[in-house]
Structures are given as structure tokens and as C-alpha cells.
Protein backbone atom coordinates (compact mmCIF):
# COMPACT_ATOMS: atom_id res chain seq x y z
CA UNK A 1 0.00 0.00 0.00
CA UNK A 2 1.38 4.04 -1.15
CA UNK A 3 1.99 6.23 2.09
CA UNK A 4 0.57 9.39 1.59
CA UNK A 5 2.77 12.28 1.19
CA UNK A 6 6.98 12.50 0.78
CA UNK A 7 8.73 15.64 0.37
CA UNK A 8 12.18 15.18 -1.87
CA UNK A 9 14.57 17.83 -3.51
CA UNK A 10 15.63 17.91 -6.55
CA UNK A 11 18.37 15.96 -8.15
CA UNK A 12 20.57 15.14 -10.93
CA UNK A 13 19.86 11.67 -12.47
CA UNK A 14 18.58 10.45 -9.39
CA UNK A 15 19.91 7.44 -7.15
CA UNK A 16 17.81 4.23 -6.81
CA UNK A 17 16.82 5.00 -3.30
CA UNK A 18 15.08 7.96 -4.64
CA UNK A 19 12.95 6.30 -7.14
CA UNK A 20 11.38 3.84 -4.65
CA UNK A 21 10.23 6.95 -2.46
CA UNK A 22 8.39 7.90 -5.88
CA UNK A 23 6.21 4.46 -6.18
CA UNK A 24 5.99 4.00 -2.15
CA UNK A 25 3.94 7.40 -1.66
CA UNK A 26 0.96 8.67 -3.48
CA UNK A 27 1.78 12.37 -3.37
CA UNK A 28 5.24 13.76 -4.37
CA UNK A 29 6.23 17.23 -4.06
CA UNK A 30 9.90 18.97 -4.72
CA UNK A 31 11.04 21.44 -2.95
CA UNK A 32 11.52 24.63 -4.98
CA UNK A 33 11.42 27.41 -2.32
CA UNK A 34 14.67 26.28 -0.48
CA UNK A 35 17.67 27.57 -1.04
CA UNK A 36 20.39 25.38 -2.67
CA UNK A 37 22.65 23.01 -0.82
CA UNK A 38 25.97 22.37 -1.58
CA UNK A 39 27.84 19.09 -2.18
CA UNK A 40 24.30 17.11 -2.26
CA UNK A 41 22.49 14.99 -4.88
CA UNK A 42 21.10 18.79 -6.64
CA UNK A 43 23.98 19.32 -8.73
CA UNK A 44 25.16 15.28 -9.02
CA UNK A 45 24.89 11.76 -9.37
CA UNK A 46 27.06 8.39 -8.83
CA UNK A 47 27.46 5.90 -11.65
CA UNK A 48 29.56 2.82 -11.40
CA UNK A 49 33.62 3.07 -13.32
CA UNK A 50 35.81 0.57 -14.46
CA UNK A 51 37.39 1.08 -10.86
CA UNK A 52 35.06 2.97 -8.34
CA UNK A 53 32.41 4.27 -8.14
CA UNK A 54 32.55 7.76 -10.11
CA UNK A 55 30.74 11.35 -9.07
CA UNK A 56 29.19 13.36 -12.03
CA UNK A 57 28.97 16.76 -10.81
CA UNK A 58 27.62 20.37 -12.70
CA UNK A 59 28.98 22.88 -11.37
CA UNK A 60 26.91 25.66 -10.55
CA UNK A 61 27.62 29.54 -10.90
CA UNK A 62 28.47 30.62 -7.35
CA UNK A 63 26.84 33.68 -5.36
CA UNK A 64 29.19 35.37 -2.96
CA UNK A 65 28.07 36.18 0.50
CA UNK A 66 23.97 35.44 -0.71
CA UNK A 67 21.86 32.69 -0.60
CA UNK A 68 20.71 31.06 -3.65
CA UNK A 69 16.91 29.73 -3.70
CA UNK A 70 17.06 26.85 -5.37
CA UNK A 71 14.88 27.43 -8.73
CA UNK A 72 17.88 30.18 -9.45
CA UNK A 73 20.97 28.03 -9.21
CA UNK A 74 22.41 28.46 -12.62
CA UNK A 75 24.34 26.13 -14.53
CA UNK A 76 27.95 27.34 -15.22
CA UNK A 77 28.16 26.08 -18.64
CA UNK A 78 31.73 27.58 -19.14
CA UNK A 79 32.97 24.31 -18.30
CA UNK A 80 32.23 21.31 -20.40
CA UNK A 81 30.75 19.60 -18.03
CA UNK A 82 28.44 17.98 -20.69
CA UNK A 83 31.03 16.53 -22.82
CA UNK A 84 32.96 15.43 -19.37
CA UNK A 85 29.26 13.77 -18.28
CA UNK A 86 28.73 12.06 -21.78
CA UNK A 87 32.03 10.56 -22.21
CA UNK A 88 32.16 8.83 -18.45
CA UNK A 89 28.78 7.46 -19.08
CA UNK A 90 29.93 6.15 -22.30
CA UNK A 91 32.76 4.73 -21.00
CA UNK A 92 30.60 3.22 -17.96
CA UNK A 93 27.89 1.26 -19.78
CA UNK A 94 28.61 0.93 -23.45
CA UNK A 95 29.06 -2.66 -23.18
CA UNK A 96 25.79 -2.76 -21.04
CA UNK A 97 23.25 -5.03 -22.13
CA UNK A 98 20.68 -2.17 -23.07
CA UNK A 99 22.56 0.92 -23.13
CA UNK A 100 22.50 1.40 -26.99
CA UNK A 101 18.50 0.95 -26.07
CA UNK A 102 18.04 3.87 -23.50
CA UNK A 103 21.04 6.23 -24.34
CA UNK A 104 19.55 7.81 -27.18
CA UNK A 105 16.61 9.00 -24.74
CA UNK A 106 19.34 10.85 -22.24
CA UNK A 107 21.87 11.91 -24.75
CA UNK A 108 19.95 15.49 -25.39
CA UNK A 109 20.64 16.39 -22.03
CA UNK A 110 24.29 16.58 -22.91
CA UNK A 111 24.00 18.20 -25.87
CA UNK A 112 21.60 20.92 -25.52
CA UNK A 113 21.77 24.34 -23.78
CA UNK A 114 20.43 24.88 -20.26
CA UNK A 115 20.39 27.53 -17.85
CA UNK A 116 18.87 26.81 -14.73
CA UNK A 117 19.92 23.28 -12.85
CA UNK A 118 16.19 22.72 -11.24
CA UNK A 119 14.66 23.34 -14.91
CA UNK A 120 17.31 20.46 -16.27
CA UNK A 121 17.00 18.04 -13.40
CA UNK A 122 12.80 18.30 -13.70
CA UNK A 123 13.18 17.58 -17.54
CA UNK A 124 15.60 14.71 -16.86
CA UNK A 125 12.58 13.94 -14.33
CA UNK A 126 10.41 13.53 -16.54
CA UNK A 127 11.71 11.31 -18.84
CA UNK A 128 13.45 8.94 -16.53
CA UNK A 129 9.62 8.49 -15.33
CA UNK A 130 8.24 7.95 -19.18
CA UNK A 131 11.07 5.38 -19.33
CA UNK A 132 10.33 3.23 -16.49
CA UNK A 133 6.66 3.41 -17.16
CA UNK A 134 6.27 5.00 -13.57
CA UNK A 135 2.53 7.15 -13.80
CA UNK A 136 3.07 9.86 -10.88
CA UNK A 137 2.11 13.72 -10.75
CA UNK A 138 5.09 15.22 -9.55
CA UNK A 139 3.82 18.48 -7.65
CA UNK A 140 5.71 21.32 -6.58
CA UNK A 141 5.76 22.89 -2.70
CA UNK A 142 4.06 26.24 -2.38
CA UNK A 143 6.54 27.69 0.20
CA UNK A 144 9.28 26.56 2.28
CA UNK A 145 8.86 24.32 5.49
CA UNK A 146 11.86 23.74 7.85
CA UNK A 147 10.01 21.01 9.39
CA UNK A 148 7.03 19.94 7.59
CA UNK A 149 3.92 18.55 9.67
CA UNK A 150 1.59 16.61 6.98
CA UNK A 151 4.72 15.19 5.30
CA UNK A 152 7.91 12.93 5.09
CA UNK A 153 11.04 14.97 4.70
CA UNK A 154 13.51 12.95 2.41
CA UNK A 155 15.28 16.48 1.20
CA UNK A 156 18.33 15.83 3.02
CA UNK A 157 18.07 12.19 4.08
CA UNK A 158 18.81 10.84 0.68
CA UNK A 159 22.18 12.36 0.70
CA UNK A 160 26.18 11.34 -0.57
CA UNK A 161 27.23 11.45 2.91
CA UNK A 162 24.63 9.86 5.09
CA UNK A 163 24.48 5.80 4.76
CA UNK A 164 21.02 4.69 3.59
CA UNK A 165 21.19 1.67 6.08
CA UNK A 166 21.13 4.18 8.94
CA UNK A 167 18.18 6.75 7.65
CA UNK A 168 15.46 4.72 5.35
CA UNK A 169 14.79 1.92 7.01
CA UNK A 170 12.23 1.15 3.92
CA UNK A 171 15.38 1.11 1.71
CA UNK A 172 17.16 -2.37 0.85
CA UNK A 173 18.74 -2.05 -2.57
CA UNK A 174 17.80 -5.32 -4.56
CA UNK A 175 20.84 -6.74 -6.30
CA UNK A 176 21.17 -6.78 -9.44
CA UNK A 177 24.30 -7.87 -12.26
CA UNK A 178 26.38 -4.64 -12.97
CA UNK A 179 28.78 -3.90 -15.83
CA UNK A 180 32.22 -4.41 -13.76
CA UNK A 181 30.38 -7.27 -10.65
CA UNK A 182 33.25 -9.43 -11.18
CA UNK A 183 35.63 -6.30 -9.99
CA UNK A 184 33.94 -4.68 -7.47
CA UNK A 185 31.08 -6.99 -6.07
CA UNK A 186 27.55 -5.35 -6.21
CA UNK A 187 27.57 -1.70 -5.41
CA UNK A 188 24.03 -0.67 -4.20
CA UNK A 189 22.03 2.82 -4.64
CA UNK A 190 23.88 4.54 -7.78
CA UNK A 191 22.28 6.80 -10.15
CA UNK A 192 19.05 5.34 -11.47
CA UNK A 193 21.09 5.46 -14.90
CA UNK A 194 23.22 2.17 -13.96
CA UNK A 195 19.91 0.52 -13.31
CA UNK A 196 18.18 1.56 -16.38
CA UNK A 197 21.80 0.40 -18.60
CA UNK A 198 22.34 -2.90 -17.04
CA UNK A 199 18.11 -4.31 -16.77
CA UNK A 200 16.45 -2.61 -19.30
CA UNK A 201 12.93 -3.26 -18.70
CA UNK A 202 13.51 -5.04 -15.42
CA UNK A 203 14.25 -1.43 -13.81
CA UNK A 204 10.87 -0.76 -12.55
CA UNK A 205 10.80 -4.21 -10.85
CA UNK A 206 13.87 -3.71 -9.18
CA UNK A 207 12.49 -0.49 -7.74
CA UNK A 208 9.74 -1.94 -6.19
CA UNK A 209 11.86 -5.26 -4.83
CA UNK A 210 14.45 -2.59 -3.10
CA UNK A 211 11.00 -1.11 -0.93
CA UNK A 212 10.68 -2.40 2.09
């Protein structure tokens, strides 16, 4: 059964964890009236190297001494961050069992021009949803709540520095046969991309298995 309401931020090809949060509750909102937090899941993802496990990160124009609500962050496209993105993934998955299937659907996003890193990340949203054949209304907060009543605040629990086994205890990452298991073992909760790459149509089902 969906729980009602979750409350998540917004994020750059998002990880695993945050996809089952997406079919577990029946309303999802984004934040879009905080301001921006640094060296989170906003402005990166994790996919899975020939050797470790590899951070994609856009960097973000930089405000000194303000505040930056989060719908404002701009993209600081004078590095080639795209290219940079495009060629690790490339490198990652190309001998993935379906990556010449989905790649065509996520190659625009390194190729065309964007301003604003909440504007990309809902696009990228978007179609990561289409793909997995996940229906959900994705809804937007109306203003900013440090410590929402009627809701469960994921915005800074899913999170590169905090350990999933010690915050979501309806989190447990399904395994599933990566690109390099016979170097590293199985390495749970990367970008939803390595999922997509290495089961195809399976992805969905391995969502739901990895909610507890």
C-alpha cells in the first residue's frame, strides 16, 4: 500500500533509493522554495567506473556572501561539463546489455543548452519516469517548510554522505548484475542510470523489490 505524502529535492539523475520513495507514496512534491545546498544529490549523481564508483557533478555559478533559492541556481556552462558527463557514461555502460536501447533518450541532455539546474534536473525527471513506465504527478511545494507537519522529509536524508542503512529503514537495494560485478562486487544505490543500462525493462521491478 502508497503512504501518503513525501517531500524530496531535486536531483541530478537520481539514485535508486530515490525512485522507490516515488512508487511508495501517493503524493510527491519537490522542494523549490529552499535555497540550494551544496555538495548534495542537486547538482550530481554516482554511476559505477571501471574502478570505483565515479561522481558526475555540474557545477553551478556561485553567489558570494547570498543565498541562492534553489529554482535560481544556474548552470555554469563555461565548463564542459556535458562533454565530461557524456564521455564517463559512455565509457561506464557501453558494453551494457541495453545501453544502446536507452542512451539515445538521455543523450539530449548533454547536448543541448540549459540555464537553470532545477529546470534540467525536472526535464531529466520527466523522462526517466516515461522510461520506467512510472505514472506519478510530480507536484511542486508552495513555500518553504523547515520542518514539515503533513509530510515525510527525504530532502536531506537521501544524501552522498549519510548511509542509507542508517536513515530509510524502507530502503534495501535489490541486487542486481552490474557492468564491472566481477571487480567490485555489487555496489548498491547509484544513479538510477546504472539501473536503467544494465536491466532494461527489469528497472521498474527492481524499484519496487528494493522497498521495504
Amino acid at each position: 500500500m502508497a503512504k501518503n505524502k513525501i517531500l524530496l529535492s531535486t536531483a541530478y539523475f537520481p539514485n535508486i533509493q530515490y525512485f522507490t520513495k516515488i512508487l511508495l507514496y501517493s503524493e510527491v512534491y519537490l522542494e523549490c522554495h529552499e535555497n540550494y545546498l551544496k555538495q548534495t544529490f542537486r547538482n550530481r549523481c554516482n554511476i559505477l567506473s571501471a574502478n570505483k564508483v565515479l561522481p558526475l557533478v555540474i557545477p553551478v555559478k556561485k553567489r558570494s556572501g547570498t543565498k541562492m533559492p534553489v529554482r535560481e541556481v544556474v548552470i555554469d556552462n563555461h565548463y564542459s561539463w556535458q562533454r565530461l558527463h557524456r564521455i564517463s557514461i559512455e565509457s561506464a555502460y557501453r558494453s551494457s546489455p541495453f545501453f544502446e536501447y536507452y542512451y539515445d533518450h538521455i543523450l539530449p541532455f548533454f547536448k543541448g543548452s540549459y540555464k537553470y539546474l532545477f529546470d534540467l534536473n525536472c526535464e531529466i525527471l520527466e523522462i526517466l519516469l516515461d522510461i520506467c513506465e512510472i505514472e506519478k504527478n510530480i507536484l511542486f511545494t508552495d513555500s518553504f517548510e523547515k520542518e514539515p507537519k503533513d509530510a515525510d522529509d527525504f530532502r536531506n536524508i537521501i544524501h552522498p554522505r549519510k548511509k542509507f542503512e542508517e536513515t530509510d529503514s524502507d530502503f534495501s537495494p535489490a541486487e542486481y548484475i552490474q557492468v564491472f560485478s566481477d571487480r567490485s562486487g555489487f555496489v548498491p544505490n547509484l544513479s538510477i542510470l546504472d539501473l536503467l543500462f544494465n536491466e532494461g525493462p527489469g528497472t521498474t521491478e527492481i524499484i519496487r523489490l528494493s522497498s521495504v
